[in-house]
N, C-alpha and C. Protein backbone atom coordinates (compact mmCIF):
# COMPACT_ATOMS: atom_id res chain seq x y z
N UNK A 1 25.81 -8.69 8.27
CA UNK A 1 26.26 -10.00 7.84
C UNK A 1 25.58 -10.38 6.54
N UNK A 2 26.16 -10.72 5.42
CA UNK A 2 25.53 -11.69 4.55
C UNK A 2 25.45 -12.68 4.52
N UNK A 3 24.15 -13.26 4.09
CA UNK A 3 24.08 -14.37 3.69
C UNK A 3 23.99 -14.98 2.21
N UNK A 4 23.73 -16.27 2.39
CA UNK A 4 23.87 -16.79 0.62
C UNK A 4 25.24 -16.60 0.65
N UNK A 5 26.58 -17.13 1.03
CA UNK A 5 27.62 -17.59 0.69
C UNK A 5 28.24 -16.05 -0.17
N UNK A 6 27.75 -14.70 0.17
CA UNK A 6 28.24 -13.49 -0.31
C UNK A 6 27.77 -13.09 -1.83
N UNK A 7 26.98 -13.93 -2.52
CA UNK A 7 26.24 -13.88 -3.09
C UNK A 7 25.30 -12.45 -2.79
N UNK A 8 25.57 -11.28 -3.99
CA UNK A 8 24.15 -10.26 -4.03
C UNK A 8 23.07 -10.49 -4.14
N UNK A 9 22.01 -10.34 -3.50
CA UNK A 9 20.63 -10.41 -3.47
C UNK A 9 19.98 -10.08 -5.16
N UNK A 10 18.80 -10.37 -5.49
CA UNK A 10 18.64 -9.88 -6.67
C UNK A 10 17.81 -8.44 -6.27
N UNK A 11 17.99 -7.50 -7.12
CA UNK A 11 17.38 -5.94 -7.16
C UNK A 11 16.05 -6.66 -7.13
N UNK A 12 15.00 -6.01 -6.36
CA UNK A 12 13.73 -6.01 -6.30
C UNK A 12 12.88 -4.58 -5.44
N UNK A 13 11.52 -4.59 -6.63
CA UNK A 13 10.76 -3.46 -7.02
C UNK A 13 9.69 -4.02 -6.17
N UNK A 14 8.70 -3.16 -5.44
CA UNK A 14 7.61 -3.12 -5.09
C UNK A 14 6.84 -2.93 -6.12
N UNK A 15 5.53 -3.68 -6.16
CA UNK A 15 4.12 -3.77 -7.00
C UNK A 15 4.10 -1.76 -7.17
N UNK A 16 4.05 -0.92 -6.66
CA UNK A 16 3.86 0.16 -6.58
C UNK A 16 4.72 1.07 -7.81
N UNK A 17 6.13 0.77 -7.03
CA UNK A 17 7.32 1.04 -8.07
C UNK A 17 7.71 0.41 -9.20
N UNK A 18 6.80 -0.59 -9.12
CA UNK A 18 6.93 -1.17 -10.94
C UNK A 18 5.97 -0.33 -11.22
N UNK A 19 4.64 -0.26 -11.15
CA UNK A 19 3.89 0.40 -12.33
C UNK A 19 4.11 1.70 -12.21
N UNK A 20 4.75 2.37 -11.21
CA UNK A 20 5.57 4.09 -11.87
C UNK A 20 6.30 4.14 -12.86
N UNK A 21 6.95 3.23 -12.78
CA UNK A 21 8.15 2.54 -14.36
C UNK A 21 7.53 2.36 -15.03
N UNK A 22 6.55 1.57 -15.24
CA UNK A 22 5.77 1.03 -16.69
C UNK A 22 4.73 2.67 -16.51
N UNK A 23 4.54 2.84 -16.00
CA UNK A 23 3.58 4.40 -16.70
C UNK A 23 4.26 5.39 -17.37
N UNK A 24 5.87 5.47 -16.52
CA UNK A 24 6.65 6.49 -17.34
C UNK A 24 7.11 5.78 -18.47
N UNK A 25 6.89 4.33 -19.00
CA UNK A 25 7.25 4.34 -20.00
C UNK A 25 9.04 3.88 -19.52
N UNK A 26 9.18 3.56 -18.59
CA UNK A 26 11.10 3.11 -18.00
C UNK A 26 11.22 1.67 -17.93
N UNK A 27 10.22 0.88 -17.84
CA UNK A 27 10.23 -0.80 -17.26
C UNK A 27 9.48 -1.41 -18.38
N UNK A 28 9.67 -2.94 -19.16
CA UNK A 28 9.34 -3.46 -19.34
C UNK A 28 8.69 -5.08 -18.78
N UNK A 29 7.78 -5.74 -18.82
CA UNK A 29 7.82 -6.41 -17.75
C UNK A 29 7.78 -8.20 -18.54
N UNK A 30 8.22 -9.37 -17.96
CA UNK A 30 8.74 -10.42 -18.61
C UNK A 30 8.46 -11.13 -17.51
N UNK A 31 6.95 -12.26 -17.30
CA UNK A 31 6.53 -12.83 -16.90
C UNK A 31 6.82 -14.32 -16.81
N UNK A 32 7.52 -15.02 -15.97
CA UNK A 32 7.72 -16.37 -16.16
C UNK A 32 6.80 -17.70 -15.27
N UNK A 33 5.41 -17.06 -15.61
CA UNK A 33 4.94 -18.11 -14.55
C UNK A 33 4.40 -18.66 -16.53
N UNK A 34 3.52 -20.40 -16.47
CA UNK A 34 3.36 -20.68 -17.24
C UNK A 34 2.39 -20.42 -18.17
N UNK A 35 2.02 -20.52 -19.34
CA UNK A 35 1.11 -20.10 -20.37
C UNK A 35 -0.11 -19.60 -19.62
N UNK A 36 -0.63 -20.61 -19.16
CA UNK A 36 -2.21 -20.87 -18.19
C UNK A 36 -2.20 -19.82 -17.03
N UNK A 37 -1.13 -20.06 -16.52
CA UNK A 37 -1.02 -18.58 -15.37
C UNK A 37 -1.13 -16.95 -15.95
N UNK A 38 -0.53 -17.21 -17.02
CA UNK A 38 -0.35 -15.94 -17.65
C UNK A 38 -1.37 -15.50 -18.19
N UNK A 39 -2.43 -16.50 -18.91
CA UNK A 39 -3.68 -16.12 -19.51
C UNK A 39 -4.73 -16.33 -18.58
N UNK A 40 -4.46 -16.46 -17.43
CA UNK A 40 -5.52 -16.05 -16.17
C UNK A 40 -5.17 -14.38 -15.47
N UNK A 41 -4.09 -13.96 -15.81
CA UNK A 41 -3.90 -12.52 -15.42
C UNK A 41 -2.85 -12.25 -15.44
N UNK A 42 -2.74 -10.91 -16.18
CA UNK A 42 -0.97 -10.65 -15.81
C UNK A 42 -0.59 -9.24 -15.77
N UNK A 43 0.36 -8.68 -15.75
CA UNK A 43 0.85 -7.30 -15.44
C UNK A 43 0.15 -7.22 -17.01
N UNK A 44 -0.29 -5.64 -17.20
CA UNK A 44 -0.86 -4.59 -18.34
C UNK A 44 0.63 -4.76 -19.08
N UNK A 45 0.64 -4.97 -20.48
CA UNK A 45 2.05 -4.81 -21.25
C UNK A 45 3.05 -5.77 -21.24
N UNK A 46 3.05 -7.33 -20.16
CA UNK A 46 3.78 -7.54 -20.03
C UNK A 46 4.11 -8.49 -20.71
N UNK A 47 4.78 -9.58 -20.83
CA UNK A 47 5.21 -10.66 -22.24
C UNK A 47 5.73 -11.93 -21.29
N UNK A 48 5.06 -12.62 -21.68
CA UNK A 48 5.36 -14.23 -21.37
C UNK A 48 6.33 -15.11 -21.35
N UNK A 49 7.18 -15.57 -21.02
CA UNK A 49 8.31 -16.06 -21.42
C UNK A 49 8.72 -17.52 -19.80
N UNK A 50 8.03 -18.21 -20.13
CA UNK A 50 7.42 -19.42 -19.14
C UNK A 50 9.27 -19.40 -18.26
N UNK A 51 9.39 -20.18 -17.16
CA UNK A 51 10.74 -20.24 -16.74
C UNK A 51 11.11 -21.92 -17.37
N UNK A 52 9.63 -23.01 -17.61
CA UNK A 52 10.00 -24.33 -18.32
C UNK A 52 11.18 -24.20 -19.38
N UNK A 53 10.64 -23.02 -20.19
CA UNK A 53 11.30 -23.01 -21.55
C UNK A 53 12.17 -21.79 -21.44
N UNK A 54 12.69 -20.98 -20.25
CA UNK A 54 13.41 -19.79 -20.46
C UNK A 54 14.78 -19.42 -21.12
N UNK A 55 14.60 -19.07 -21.99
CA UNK A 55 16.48 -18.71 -22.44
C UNK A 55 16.68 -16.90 -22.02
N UNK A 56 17.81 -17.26 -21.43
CA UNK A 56 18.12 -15.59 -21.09
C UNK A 56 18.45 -14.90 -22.56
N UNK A 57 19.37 -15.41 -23.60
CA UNK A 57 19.31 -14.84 -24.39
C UNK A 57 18.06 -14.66 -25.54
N UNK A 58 17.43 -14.95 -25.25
CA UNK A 58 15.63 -14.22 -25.62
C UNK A 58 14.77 -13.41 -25.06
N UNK A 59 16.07 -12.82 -24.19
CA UNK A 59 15.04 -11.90 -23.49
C UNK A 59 14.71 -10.55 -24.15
N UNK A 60 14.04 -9.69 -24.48
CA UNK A 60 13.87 -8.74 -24.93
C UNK A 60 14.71 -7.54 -25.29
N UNK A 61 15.13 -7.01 -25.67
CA UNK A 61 15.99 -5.69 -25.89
C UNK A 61 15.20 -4.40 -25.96
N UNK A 62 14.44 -4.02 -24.86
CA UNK A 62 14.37 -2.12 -25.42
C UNK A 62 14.93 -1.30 -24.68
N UNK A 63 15.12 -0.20 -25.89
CA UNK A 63 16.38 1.08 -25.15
C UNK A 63 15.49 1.24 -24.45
N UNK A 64 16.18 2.06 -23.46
CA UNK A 64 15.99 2.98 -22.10
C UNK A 64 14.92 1.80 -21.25
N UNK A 65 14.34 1.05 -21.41
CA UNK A 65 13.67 0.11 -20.39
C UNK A 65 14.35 -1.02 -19.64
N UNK A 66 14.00 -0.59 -18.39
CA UNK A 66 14.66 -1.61 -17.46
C UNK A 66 13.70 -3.13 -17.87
N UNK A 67 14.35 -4.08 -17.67
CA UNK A 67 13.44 -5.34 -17.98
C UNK A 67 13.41 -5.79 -16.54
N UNK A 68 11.42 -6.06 -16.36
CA UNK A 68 12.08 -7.09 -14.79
C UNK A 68 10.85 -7.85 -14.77
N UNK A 69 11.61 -8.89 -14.16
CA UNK A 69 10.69 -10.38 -14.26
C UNK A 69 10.19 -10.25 -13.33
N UNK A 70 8.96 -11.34 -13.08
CA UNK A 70 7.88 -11.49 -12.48
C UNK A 70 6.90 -12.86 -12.83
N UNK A 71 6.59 -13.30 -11.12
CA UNK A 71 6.00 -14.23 -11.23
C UNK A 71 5.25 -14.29 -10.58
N UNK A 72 4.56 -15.62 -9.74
CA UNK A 72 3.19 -15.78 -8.52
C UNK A 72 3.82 -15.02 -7.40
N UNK A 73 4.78 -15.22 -7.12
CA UNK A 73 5.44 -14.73 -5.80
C UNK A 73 6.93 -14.44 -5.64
N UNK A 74 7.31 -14.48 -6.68
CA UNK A 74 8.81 -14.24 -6.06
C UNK A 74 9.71 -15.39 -6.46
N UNK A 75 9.41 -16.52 -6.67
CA UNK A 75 10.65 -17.67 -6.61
C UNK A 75 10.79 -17.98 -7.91
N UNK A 76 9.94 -18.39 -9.02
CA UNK A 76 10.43 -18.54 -10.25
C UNK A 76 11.05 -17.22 -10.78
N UNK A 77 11.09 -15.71 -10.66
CA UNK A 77 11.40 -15.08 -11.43
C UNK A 77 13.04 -14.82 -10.64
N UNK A 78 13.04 -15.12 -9.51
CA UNK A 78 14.53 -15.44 -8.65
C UNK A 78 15.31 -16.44 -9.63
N UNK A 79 14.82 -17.28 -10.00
CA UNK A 79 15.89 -18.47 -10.28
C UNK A 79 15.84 -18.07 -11.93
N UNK A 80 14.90 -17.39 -12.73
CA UNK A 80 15.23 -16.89 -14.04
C UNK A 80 16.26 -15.88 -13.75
N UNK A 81 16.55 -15.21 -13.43
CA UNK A 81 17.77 -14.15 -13.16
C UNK A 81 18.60 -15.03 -12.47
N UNK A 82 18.86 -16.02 -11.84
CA UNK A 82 19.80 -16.63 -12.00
C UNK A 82 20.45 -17.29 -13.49
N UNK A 83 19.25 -17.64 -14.21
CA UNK A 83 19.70 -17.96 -15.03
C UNK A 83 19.87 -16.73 -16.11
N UNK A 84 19.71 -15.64 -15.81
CA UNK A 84 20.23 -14.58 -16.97
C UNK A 84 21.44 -14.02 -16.18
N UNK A 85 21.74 -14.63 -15.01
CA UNK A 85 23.13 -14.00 -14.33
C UNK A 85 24.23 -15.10 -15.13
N UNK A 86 24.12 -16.53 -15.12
CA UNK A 86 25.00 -17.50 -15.81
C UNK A 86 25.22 -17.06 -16.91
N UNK A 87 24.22 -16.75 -17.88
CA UNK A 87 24.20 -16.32 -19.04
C UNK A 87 24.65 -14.58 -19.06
N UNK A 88 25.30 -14.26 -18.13
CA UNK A 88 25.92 -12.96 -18.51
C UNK A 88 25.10 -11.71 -18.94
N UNK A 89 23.80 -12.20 -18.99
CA UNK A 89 22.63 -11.04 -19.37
C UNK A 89 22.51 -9.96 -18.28
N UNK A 90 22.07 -8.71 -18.24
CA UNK A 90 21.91 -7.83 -17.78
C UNK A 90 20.52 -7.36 -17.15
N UNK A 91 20.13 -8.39 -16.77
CA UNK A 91 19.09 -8.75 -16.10
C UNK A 91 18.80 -8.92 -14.91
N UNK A 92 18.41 -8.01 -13.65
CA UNK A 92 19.09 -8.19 -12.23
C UNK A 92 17.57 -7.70 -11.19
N UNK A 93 16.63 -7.38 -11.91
CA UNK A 93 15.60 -7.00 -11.13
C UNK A 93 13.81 -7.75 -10.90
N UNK A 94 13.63 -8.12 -10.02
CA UNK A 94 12.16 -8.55 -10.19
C UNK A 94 11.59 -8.29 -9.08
N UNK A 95 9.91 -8.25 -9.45
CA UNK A 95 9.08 -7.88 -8.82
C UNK A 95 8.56 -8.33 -7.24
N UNK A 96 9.05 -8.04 -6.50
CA UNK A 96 8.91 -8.38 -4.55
C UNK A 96 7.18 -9.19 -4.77
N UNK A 97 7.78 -10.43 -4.57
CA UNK A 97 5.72 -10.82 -4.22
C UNK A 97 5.49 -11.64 -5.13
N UNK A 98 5.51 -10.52 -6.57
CA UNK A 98 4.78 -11.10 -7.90
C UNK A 98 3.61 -10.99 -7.85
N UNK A 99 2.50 -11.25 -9.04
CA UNK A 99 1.73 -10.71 -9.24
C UNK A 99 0.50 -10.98 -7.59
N UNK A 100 0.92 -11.95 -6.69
CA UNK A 100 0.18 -12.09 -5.48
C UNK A 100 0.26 -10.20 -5.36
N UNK A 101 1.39 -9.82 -5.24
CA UNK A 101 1.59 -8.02 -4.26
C UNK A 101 1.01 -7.21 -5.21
N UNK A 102 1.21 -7.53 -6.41
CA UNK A 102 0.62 -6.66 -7.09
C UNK A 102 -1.39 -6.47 -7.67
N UNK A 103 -1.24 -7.59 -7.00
CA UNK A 103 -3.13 -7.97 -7.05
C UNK A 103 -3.29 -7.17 -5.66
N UNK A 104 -2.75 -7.48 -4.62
CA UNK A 104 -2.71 -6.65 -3.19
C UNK A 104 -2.88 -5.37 -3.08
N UNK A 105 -2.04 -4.94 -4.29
CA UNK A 105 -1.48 -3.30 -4.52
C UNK A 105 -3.04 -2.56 -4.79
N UNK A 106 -3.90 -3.67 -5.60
CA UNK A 106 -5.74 -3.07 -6.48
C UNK A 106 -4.95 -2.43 -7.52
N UNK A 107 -3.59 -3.23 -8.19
CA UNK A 107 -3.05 -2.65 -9.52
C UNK A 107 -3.73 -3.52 -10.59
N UNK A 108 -4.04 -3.06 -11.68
CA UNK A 108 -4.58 -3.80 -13.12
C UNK A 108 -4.30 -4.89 -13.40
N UNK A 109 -5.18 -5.47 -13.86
CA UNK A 109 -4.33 -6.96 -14.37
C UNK A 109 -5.56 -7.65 -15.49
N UNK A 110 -4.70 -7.25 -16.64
CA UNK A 110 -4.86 -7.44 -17.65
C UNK A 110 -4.99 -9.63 -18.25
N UNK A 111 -6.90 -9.23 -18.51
CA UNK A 111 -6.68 -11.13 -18.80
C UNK A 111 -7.18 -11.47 -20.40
């Protein structure tokens, strides 16, 4: 059965399987918790882009890298891919948890 009115779930990566992506060099990562959150710790490589001020069409462009958002836990980087789904962007994946799973994981975190 689905739920959410048949609505697809958004693609989501385990803390683990993101940084296999970002080591091979396949994932870029696009953080939407706010300034202050971000400069208290954040994924190694990753780029800031608050959800206050988010425009989907500013989101980054690199070949061959998947882009996937990430936040404290899971709910702001949900409702930014909603808003890069309105906006027709190609943007469909984020990080299970957020940086909570990925502090869990004893993965890096760059301050």
């Amino acid at each position: 059965m689905i739920f959410g009115f048949g609505k697809p779930r958004h693609k989501e990566l385990t803390a683990n399987e993101l940084d296999s992506l970002i080591r091979e060099g396949k994932a870029k990562v696009v953080d939407v918790r706010e300034v202050n959150e971000f400069h208290a710790g954040h994924i190694p490589g990753a780029i800031n882009m608050p959800l206050s001020t988010f425009q989907a069409s500013k989101l980054p462009h690199e070949e061959g890298k998947m882009l996937v958002l990430n936040c404290q836990g899971g709910v702001r980087s949900a409702k930014a891919l909603d808003k890069c789904a309105m906006a027709e962007q190609v943007v469909d994946t984020h990080l299970a948890g957020g940086m909570v799973a990925w502090a869990r994981a004893g993965l890096p975190i760059e301050r």
